[in-house]
PDB file of N, CA and C in Angstrom:
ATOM      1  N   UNK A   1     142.919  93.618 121.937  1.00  0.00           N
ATOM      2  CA  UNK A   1     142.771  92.279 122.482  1.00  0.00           C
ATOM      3  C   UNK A   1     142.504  92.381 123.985  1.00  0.00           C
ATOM      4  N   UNK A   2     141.813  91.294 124.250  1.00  0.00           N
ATOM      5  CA  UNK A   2     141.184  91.408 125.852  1.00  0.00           C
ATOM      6  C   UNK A   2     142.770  90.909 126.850  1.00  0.00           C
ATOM      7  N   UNK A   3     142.552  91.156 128.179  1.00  0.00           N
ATOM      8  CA  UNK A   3     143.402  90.871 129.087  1.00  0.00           C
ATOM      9  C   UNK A   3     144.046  89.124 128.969  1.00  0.00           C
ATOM     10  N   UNK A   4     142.963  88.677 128.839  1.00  0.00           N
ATOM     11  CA  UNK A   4     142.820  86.762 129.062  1.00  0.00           C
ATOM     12  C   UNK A   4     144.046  86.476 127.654  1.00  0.00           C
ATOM     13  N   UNK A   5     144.029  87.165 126.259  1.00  0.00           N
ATOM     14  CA  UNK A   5     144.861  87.195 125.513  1.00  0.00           C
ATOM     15  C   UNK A   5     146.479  86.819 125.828  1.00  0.00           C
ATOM     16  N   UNK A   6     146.621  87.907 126.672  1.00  0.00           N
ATOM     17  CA  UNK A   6     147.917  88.083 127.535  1.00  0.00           C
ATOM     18  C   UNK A   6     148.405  87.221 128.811  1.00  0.00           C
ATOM     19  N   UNK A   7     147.526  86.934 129.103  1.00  0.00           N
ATOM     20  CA  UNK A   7     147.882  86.202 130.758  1.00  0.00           C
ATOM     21  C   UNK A   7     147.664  85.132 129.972  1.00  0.00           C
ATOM     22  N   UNK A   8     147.128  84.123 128.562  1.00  0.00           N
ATOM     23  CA  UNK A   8     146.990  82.882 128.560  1.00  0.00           C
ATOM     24  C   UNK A   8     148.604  82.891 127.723  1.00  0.00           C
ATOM     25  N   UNK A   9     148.958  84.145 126.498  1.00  0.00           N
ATOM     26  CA  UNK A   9     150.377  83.952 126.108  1.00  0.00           C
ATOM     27  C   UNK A   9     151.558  83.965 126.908  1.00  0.00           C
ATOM     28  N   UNK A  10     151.118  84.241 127.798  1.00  0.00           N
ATOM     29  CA  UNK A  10     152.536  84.528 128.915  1.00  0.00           C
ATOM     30  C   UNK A  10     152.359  83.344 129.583  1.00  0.00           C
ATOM     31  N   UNK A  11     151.647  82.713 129.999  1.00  0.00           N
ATOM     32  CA  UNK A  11     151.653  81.432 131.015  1.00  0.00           C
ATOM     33  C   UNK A  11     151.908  80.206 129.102  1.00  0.00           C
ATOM     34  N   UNK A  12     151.585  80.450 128.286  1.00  0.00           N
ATOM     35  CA  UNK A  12     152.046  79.566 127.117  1.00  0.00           C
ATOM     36  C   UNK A  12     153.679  79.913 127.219  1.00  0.00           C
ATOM     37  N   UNK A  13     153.971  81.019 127.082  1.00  0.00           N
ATOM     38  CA  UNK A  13     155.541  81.255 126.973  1.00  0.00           C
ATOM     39  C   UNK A  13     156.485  80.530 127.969  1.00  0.00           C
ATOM     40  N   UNK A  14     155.834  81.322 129.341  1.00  0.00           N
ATOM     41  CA  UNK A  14     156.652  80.449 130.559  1.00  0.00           C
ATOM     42  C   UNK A  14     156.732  79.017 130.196  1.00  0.00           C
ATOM     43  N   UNK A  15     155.973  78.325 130.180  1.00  0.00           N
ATOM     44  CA  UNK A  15     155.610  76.779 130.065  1.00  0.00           C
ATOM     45  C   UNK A  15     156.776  76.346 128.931  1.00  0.00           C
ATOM     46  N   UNK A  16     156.312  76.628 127.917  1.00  0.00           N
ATOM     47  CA  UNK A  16     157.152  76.269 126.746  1.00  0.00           C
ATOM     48  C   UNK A  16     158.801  76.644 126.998  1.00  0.00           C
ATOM     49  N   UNK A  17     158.647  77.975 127.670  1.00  0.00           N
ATOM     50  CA  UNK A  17     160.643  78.318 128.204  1.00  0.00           C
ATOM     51  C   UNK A  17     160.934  76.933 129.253  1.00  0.00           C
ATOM     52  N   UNK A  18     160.074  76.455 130.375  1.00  0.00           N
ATOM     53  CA  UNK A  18     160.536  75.982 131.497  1.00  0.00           C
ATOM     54  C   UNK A  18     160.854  74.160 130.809  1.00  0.00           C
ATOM     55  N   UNK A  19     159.892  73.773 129.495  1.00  0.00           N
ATOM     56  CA  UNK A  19     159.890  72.552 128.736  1.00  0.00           C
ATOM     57  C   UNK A  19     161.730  72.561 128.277  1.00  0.00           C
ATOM     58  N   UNK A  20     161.688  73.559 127.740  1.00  0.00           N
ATOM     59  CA  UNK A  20     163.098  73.704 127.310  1.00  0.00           C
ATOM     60  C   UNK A  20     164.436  73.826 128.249  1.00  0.00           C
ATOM     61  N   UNK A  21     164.125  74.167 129.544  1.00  0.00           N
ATOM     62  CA  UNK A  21     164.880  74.327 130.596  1.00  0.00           C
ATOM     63  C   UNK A  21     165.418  75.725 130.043  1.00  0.00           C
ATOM     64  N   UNK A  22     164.877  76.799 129.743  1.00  0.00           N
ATOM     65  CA  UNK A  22     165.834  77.678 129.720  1.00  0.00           C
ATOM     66  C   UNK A  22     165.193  78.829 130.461  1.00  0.00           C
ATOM     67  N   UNK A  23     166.347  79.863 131.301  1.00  0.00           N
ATOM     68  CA  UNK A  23     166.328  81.040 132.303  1.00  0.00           C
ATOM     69  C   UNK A  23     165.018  81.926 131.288  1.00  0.00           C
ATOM     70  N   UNK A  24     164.205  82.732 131.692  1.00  0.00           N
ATOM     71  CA  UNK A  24     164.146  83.928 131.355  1.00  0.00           C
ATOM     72  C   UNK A  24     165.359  84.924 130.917  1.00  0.00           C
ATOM     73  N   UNK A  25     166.664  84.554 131.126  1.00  0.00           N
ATOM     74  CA  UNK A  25     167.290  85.659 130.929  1.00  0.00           C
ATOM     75  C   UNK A  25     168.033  84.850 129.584  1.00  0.00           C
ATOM     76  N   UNK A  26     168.223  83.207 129.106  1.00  0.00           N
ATOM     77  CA  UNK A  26     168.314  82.873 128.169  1.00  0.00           C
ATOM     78  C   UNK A  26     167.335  83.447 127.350  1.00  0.00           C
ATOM     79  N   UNK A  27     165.959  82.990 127.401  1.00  0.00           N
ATOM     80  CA  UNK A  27     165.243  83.456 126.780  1.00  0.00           C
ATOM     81  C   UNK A  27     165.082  85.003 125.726  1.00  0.00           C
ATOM     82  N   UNK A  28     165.511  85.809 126.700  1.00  0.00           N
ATOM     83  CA  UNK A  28     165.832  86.923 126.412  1.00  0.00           C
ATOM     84  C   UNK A  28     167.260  87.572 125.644  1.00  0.00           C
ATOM     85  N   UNK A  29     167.761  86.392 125.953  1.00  0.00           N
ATOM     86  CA  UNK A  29     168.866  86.703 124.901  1.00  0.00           C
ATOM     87  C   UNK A  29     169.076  86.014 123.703  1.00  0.00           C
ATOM     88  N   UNK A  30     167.869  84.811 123.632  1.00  0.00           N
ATOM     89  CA  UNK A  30     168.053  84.363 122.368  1.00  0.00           C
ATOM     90  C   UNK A  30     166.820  85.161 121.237  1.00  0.00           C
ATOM     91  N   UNK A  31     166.415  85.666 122.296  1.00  0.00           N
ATOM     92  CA  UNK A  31     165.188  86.533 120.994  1.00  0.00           C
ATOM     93  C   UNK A  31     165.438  88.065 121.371  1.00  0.00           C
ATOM     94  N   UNK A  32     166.541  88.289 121.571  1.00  0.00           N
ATOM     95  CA  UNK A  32     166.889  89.533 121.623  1.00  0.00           C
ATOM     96  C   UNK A  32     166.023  90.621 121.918  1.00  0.00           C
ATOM     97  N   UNK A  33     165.346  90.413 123.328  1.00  0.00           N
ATOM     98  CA  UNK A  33     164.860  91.303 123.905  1.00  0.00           C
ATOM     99  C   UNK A  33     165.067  91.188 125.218  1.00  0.00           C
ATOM    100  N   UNK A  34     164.313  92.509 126.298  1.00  0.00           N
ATOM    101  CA  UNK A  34     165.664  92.610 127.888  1.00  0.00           C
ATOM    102  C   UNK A  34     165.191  91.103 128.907  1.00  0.00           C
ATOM    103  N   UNK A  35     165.691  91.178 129.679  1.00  0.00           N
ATOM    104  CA  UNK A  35     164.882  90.068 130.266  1.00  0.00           C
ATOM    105  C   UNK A  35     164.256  90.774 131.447  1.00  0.00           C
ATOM    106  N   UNK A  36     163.854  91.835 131.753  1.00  0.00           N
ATOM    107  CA  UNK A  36     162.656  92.692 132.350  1.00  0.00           C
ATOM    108  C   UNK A  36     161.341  92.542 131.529  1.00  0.00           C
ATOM    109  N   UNK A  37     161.405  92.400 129.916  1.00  0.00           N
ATOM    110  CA  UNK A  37     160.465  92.696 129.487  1.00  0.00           C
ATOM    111  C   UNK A  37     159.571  90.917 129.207  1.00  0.00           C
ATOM    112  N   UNK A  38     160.669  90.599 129.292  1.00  0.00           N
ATOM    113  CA  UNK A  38     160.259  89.100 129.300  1.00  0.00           C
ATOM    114  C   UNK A  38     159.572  88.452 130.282  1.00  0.00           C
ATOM    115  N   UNK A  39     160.177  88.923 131.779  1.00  0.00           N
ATOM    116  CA  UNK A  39     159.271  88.690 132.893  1.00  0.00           C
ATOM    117  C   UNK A  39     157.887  89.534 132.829  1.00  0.00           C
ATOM    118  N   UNK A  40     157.841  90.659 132.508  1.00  0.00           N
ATOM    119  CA  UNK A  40     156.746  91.264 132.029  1.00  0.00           C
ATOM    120  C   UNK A  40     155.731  90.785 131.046  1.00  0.00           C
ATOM    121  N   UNK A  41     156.433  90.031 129.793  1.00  0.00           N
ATOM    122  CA  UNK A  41     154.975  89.122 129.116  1.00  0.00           C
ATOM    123  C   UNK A  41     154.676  88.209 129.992  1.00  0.00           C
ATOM    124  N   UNK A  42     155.385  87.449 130.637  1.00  0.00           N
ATOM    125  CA  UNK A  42     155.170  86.172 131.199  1.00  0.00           C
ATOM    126  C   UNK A  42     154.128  86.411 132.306  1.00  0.00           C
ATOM    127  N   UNK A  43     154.077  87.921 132.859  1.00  0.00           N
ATOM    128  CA  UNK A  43     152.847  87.989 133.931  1.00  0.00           C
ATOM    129  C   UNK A  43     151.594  89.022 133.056  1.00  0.00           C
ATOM    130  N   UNK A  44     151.274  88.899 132.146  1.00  0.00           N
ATOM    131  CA  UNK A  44     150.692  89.556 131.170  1.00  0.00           C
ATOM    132  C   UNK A  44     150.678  91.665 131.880  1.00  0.00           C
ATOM    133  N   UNK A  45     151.786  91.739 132.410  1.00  0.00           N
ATOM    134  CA  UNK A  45     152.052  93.867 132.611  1.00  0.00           C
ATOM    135  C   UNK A  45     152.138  94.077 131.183  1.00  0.00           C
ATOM    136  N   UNK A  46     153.171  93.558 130.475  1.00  0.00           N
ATOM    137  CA  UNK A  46     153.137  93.832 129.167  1.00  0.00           C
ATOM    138  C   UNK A  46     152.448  93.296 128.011  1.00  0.00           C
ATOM    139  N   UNK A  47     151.993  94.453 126.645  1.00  0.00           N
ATOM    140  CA  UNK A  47     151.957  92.985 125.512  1.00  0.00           C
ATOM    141  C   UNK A  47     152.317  93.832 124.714  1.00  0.00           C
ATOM    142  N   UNK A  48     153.084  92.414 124.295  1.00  0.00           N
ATOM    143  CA  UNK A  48     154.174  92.214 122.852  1.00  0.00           C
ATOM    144  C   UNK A  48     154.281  92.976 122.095  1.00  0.00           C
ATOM    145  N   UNK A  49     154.200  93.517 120.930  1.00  0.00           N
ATOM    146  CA  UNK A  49     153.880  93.766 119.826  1.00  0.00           C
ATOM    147  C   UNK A  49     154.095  92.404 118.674  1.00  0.00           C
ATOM    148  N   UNK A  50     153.183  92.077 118.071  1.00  0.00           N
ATOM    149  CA  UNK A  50     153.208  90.817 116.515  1.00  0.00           C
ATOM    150  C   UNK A  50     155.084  90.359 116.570  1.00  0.00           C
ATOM    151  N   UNK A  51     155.706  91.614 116.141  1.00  0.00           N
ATOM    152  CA  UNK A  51     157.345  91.518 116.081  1.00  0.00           C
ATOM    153  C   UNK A  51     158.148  90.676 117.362  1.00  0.00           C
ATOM    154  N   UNK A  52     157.420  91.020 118.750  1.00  0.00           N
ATOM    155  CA  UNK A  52     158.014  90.097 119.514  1.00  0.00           C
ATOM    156  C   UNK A  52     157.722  89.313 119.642  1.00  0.00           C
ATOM    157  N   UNK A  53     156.077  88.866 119.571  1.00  0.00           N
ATOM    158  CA  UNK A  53     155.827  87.088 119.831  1.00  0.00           C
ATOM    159  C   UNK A  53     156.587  86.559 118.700  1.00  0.00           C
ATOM    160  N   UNK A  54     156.679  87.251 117.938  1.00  0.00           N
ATOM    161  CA  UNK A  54     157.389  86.400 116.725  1.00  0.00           C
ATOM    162  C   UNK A  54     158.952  85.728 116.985  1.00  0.00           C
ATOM    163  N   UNK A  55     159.914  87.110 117.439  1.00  0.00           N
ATOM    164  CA  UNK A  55     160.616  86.890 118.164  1.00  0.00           C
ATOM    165  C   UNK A  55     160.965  85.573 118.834  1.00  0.00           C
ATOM    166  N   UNK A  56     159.980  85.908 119.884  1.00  0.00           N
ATOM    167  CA  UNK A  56     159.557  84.851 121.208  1.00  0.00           C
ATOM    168  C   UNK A  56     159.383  83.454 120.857  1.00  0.00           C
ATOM    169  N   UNK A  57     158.704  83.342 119.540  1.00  0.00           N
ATOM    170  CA  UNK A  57     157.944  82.340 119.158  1.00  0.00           C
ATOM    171  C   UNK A  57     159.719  81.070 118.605  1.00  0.00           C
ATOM    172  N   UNK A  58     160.238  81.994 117.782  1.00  0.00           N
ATOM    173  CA  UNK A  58     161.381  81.791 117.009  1.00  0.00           C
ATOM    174  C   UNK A  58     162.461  81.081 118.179  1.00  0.00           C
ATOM    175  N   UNK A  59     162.589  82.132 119.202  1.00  0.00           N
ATOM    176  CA  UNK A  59     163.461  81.719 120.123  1.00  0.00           C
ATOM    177  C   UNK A  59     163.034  80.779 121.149  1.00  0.00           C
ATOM    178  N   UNK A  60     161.333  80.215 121.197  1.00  0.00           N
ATOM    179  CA  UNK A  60     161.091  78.959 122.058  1.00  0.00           C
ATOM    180  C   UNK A  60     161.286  77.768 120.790  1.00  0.00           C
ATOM    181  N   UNK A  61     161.322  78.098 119.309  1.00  0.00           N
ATOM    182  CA  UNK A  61     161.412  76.777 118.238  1.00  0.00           C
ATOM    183  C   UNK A  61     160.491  76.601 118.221  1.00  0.00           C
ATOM    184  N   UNK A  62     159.010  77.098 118.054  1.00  0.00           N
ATOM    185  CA  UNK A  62     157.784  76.978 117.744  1.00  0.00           C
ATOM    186  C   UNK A  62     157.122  78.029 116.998  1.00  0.00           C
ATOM    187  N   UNK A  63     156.246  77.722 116.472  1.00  0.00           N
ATOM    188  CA  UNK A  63     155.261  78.863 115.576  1.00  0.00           C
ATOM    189  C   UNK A  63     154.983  79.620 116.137  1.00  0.00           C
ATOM    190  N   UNK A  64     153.877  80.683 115.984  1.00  0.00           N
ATOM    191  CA  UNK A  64     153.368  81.949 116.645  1.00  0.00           C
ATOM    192  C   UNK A  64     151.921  81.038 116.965  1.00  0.00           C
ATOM    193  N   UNK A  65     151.159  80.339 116.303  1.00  0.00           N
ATOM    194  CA  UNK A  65     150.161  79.688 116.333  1.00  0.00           C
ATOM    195  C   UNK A  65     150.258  78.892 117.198  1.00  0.00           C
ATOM    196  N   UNK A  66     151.188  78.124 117.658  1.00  0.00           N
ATOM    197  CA  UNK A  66     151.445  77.089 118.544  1.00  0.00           C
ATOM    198  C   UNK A  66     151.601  77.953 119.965  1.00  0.00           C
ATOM    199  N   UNK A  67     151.839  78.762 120.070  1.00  0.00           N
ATOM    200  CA  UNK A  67     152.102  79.944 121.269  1.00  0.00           C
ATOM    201  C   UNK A  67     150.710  80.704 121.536  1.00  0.00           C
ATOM    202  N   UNK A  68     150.168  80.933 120.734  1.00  0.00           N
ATOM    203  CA  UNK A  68     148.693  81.194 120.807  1.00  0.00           C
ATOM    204  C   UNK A  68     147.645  80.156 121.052  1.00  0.00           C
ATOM    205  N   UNK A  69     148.106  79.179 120.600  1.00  0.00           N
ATOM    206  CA  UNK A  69     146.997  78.358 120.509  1.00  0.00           C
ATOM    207  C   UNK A  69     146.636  78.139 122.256  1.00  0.00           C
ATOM    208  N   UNK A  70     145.370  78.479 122.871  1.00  0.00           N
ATOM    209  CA  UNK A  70     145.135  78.584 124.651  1.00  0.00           C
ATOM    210  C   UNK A  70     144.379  77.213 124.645  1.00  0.00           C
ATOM    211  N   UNK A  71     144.365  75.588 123.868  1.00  0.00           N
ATOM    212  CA  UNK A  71     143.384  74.728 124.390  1.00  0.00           C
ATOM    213  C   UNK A  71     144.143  74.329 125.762  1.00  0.00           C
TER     214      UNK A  71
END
């Protein structure tokens, strides 16, 4: 997957965490991953693997599709 992939899921993630009012470091503890790596999707350094957006997806209360979806 191209770069734009990543920098549009991570600015979807942030958004959807900040709707909810919750820390990055909530975040990270409700989808049980570190909250280093979380600040890391959110500036697209990292990407995911399927298992964590899923994760991610679970712990913002939205689909994986709805997290992807970049309109």
């Amino acid at each position: 997957m191209n770069s734009n992939f990543y920098k549009n899921l991570g600015k979807n993630i942030k958004i959807k965490r900040k709707e909810l009012d919750l820390s990055q470091q909530e975040l990270a503890d409700k989808a049980g991953i570190s909250l280093n790596f979380i600040g890391k999707i959110e500036v697209a350094f990292s990407k995911p693997s399927l298992d964590t957006v899923i994760k991610i997806a679970n712990a913002l209360e939205i689909t994986v599709s709805e997290l992807c979806n970049f309109e």
